[in-house]
N, C-alpha and C. Protein backbone atom coordinates (compact mmCIF):
# COMPACT_ATOMS: atom_id res chain seq x y z
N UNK A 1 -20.85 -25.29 14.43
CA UNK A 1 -21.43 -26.16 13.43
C UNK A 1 -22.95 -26.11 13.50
N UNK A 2 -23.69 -26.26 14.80
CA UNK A 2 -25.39 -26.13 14.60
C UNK A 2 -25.40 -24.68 14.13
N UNK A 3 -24.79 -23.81 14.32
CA UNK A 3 -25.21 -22.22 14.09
C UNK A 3 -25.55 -22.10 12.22
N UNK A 4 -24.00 -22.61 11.75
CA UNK A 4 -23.97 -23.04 10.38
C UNK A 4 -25.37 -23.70 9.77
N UNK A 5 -26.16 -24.88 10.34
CA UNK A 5 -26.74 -25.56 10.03
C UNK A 5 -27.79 -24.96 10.28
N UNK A 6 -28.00 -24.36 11.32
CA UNK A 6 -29.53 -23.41 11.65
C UNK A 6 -29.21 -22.68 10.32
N UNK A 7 -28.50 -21.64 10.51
CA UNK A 7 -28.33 -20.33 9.40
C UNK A 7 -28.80 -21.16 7.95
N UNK A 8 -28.34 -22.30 7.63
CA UNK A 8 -28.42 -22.97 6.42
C UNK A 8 -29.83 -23.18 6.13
N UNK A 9 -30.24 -23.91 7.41
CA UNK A 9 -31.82 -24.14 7.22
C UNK A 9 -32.54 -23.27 7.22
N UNK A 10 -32.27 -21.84 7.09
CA UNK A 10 -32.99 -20.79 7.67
C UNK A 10 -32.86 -20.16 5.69
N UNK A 11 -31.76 -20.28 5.13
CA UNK A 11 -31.96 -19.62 3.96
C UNK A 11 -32.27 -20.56 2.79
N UNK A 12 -32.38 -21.83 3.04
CA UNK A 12 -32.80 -23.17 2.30
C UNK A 12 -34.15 -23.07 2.28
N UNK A 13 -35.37 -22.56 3.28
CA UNK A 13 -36.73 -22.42 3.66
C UNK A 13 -36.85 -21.21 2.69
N UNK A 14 -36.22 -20.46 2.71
CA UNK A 14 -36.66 -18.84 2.50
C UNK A 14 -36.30 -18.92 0.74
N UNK A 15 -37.83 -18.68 0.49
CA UNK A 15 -37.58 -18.26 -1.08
C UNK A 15 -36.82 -17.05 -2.11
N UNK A 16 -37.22 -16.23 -1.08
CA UNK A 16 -35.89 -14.79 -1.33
C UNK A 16 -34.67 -14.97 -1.69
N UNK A 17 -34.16 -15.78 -0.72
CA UNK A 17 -32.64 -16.00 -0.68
C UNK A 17 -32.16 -17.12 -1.47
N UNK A 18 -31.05 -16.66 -2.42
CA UNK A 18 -30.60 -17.78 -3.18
C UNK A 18 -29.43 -18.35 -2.90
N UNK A 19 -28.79 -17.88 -2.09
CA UNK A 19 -27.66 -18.14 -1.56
C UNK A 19 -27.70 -19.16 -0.12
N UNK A 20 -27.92 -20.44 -0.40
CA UNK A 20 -28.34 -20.89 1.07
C UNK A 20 -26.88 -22.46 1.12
N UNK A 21 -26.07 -22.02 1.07
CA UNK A 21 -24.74 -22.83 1.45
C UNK A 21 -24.59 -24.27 0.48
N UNK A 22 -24.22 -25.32 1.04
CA UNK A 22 -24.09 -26.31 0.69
C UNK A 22 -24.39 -27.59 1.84
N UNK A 23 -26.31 -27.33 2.06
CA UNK A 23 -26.49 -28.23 3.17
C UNK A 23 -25.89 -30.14 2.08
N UNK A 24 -25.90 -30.21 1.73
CA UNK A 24 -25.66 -32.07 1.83
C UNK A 24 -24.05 -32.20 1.85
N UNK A 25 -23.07 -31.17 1.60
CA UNK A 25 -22.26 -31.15 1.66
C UNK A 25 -21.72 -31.10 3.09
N UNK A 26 -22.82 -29.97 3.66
CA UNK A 26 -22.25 -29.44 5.86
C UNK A 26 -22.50 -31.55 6.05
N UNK A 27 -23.65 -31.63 6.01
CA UNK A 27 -23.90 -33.14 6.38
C UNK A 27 -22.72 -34.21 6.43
N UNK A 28 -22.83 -34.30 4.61
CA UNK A 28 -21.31 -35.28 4.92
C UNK A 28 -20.22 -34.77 5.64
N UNK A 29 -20.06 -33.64 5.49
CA UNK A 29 -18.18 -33.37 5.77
C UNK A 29 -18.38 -32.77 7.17
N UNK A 30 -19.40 -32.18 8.16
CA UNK A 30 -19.42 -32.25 9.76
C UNK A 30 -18.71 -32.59 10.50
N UNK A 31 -18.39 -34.09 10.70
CA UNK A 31 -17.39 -34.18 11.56
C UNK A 31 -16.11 -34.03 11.25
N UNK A 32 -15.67 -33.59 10.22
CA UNK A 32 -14.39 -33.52 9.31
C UNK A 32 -13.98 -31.83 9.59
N UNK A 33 -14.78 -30.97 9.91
CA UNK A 33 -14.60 -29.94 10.36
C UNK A 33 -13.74 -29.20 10.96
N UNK A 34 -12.78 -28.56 11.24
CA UNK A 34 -12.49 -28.55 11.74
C UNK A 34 -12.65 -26.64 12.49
N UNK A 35 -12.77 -25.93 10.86
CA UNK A 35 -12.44 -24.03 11.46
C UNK A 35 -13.93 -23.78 10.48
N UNK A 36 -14.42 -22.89 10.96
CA UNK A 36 -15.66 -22.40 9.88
C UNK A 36 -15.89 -20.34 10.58
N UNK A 37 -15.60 -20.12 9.21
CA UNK A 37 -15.27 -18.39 9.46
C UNK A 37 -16.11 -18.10 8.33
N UNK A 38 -17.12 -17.28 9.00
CA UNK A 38 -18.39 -16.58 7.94
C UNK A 38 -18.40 -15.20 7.81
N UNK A 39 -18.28 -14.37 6.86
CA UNK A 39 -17.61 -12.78 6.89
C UNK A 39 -18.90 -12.08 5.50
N UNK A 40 -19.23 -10.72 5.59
CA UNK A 40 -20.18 -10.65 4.75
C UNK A 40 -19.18 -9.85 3.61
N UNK A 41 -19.70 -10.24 2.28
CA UNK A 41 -18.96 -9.57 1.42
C UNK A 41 -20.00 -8.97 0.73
N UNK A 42 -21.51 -8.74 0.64
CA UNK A 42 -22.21 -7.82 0.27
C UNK A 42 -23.76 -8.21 0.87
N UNK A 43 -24.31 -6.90 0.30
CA UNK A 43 -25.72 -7.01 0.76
C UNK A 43 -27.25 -7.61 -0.07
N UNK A 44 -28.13 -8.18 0.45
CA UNK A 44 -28.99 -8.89 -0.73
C UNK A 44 -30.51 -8.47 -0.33
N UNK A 45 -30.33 -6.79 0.14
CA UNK A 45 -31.39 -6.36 1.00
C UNK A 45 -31.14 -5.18 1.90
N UNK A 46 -32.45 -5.10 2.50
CA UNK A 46 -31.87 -3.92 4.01
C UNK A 46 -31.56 -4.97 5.28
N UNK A 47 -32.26 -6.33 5.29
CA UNK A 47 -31.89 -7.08 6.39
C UNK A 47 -31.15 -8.29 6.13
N UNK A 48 -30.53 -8.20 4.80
CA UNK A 48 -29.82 -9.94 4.54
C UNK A 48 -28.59 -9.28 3.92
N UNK A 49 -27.98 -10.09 4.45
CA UNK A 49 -26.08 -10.05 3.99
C UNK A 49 -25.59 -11.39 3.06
N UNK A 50 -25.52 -11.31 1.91
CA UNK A 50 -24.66 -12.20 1.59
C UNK A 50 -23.03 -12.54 1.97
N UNK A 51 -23.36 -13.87 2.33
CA UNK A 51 -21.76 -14.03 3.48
C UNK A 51 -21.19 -15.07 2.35
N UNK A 52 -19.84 -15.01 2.93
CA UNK A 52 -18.53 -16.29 2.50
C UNK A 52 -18.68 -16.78 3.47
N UNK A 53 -18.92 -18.58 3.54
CA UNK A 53 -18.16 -18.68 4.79
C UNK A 53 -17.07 -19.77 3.94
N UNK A 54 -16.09 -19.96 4.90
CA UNK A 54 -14.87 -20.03 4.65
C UNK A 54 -14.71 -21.54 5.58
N UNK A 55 -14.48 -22.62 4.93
CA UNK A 55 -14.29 -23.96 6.20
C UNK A 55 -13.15 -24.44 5.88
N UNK A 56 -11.97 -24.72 6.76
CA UNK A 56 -11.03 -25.72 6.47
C UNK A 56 -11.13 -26.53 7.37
N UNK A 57 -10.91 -28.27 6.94
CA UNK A 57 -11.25 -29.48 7.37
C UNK A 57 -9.85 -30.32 7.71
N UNK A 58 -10.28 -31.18 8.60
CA UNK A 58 -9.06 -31.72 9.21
C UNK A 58 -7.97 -32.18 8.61
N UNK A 59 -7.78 -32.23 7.27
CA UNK A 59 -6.64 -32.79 6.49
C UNK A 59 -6.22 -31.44 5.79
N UNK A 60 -6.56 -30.26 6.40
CA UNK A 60 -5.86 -28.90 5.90
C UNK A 60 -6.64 -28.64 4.53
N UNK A 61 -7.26 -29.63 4.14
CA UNK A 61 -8.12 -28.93 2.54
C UNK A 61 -9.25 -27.79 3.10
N UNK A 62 -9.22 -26.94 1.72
CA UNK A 62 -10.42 -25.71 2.10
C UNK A 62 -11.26 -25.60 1.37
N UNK A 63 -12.31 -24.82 1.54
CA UNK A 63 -13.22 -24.60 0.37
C UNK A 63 -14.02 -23.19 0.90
N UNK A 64 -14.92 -22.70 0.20
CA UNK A 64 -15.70 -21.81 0.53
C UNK A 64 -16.98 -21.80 -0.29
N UNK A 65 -18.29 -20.95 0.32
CA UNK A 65 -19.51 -20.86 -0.56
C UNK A 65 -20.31 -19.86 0.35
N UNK A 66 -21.17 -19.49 -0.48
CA UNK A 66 -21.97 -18.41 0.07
C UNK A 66 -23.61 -18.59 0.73
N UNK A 67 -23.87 -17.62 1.67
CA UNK A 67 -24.87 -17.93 2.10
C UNK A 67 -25.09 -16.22 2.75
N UNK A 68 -26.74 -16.48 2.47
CA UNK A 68 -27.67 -15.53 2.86
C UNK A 68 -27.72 -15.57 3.63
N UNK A 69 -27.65 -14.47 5.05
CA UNK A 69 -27.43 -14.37 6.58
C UNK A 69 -28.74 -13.46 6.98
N UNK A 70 -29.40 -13.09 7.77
CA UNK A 70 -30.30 -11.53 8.22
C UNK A 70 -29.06 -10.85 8.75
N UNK A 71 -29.43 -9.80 8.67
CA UNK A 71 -28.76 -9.17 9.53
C UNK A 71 -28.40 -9.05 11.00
N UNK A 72 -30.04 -9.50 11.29
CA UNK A 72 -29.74 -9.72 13.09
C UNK A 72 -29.01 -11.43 13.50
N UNK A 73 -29.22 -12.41 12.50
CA UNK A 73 -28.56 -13.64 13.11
C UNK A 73 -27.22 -13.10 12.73
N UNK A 74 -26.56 -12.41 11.78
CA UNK A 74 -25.49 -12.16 11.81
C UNK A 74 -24.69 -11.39 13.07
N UNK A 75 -25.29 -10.56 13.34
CA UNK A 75 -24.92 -9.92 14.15
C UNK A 75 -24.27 -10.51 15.47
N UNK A 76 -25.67 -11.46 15.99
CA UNK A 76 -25.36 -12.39 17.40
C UNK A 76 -24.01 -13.65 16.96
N UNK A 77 -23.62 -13.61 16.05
CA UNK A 77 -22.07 -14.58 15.98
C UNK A 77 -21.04 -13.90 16.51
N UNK A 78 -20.19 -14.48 16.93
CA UNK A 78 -19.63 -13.98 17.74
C UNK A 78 -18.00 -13.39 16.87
N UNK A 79 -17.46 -12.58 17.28
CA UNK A 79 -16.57 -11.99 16.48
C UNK A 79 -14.88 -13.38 16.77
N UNK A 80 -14.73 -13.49 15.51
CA UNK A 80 -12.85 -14.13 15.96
C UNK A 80 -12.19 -13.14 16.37
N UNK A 81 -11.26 -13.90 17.10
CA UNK A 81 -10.17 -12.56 18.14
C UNK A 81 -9.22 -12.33 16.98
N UNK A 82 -8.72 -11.48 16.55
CA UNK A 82 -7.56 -10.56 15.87
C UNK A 82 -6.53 -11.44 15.71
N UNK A 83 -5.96 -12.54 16.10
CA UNK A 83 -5.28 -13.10 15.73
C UNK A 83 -5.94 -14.81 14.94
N UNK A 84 -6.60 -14.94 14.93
CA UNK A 84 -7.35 -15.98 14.01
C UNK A 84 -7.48 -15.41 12.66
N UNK A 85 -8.10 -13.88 12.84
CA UNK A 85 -8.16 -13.37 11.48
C UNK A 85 -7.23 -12.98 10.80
N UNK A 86 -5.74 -12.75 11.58
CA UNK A 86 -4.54 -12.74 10.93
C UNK A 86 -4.28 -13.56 10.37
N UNK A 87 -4.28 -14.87 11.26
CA UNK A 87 -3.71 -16.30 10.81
C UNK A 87 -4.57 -17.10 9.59
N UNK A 88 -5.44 -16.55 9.37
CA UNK A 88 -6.68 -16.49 7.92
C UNK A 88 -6.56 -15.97 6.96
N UNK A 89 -6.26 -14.56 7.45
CA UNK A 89 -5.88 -13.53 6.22
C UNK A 89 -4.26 -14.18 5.78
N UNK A 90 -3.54 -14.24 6.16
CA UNK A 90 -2.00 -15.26 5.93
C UNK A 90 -2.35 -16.82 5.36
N UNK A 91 -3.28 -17.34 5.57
CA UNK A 91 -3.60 -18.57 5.04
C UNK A 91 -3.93 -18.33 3.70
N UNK A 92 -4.97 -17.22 3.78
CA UNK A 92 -5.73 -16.82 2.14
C UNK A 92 -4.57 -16.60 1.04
N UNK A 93 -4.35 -15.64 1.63
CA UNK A 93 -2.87 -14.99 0.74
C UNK A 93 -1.80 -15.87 0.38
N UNK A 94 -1.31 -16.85 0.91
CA UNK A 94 -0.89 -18.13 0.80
C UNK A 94 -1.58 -18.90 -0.59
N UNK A 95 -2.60 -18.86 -0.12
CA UNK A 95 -3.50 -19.73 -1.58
C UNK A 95 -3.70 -19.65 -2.86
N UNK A 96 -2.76 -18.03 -3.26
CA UNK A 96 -2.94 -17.09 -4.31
C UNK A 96 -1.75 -17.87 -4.88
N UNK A 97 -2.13 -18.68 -6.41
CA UNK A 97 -1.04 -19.05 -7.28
C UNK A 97 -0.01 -17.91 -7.21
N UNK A 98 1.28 -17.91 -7.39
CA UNK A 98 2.42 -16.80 -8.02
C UNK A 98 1.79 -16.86 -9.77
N UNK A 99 2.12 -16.05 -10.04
CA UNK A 99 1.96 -15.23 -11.78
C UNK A 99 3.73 -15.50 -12.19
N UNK A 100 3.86 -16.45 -13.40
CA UNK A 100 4.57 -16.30 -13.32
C UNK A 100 5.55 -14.65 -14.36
N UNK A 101 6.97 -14.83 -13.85
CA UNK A 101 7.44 -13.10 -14.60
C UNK A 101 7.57 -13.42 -15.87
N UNK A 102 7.35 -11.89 -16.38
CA UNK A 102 6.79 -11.06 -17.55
C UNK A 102 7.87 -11.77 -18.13
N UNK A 103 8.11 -12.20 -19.33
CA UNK A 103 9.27 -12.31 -20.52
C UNK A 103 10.72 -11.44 -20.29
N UNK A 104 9.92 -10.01 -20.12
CA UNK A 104 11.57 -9.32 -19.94
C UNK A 104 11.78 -9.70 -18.60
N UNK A 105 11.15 -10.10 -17.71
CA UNK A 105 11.52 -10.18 -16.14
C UNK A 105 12.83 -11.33 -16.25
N UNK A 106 11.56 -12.34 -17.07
CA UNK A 106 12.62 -13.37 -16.86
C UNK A 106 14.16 -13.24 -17.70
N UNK A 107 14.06 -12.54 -18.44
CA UNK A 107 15.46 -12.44 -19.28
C UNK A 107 16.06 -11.39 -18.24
N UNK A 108 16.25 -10.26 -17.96
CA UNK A 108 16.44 -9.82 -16.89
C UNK A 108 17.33 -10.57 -15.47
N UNK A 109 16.03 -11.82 -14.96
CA UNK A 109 16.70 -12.71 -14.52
C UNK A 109 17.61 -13.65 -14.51
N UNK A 110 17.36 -13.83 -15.38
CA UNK A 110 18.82 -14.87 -16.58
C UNK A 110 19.45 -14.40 -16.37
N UNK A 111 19.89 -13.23 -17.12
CA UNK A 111 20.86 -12.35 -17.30
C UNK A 111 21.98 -12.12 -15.53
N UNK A 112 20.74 -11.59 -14.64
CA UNK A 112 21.64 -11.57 -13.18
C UNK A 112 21.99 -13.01 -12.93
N UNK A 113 21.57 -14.14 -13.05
CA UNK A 113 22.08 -15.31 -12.66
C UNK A 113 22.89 -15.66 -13.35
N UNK A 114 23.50 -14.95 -14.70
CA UNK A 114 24.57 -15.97 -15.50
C UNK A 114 25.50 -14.79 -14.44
N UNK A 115 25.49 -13.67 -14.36
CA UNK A 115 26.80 -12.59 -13.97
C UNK A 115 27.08 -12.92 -12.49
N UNK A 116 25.87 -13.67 -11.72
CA UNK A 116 26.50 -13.85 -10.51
C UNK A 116 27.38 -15.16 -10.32
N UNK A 117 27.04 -16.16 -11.35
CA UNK A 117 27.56 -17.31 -11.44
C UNK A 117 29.16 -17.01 -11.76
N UNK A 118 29.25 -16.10 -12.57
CA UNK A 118 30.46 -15.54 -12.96
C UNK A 118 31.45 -15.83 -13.83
């Protein structure tokens, strides 16, 4: 959480960077905290990474927002072990509404549920 809040204050100062999180938001919701996973999904420079970070809070709600990182404070965070990022990547994927099926799918489906009913 201070790393978050340094990093925050660090791209909130900096006029370059437009991406500087959601400090009044880290404030209120802090102790409500509970997982905070920051991953870069592109670049905004040769030394700044635009990051996701990713927080879910003690009542299981999530959210995400972006923030301008350097490259070297990025670097010194420390990596999640392989199974956090599983159990993340399975959370995400989880979060993805279903679509529901195409028209013929669903007639299709009908169709096998009246013949199995029999």
């Amino acid at each position: 959480m201070q790393e978050l809040e340094r990093l925050t204050a660090l791209a909130t100062a900096n006029p370059k960077w437009s991406a500087n999180g959601r400090p009044e938001w880290l404030q209120k919701q802090r102790n409500q905290i509970k997982t905070l996973v920051l991953t870069v999904f592109g670049s905004e420079g040769r030394s700044v990474y635009r990051c996701l970070v990713m927080a879910i809070l003690d009542d299981k709600s999530k959210c995400n927002f972006t923030l301008d990182v350097s490259v070297d404070d990025f670097d010194r965070l420390p990596d999640a072990p392989l199974e956090e990022v599983v159990a993340l990547a399975h959370r995400y994927l989880a979060g993805f509404p279903p679509l529901e099926l195409d028209p013929a799918q669903k007639e299709s489906w009908r169709r096998s549920m009246k013949s199995s009913d029999g």
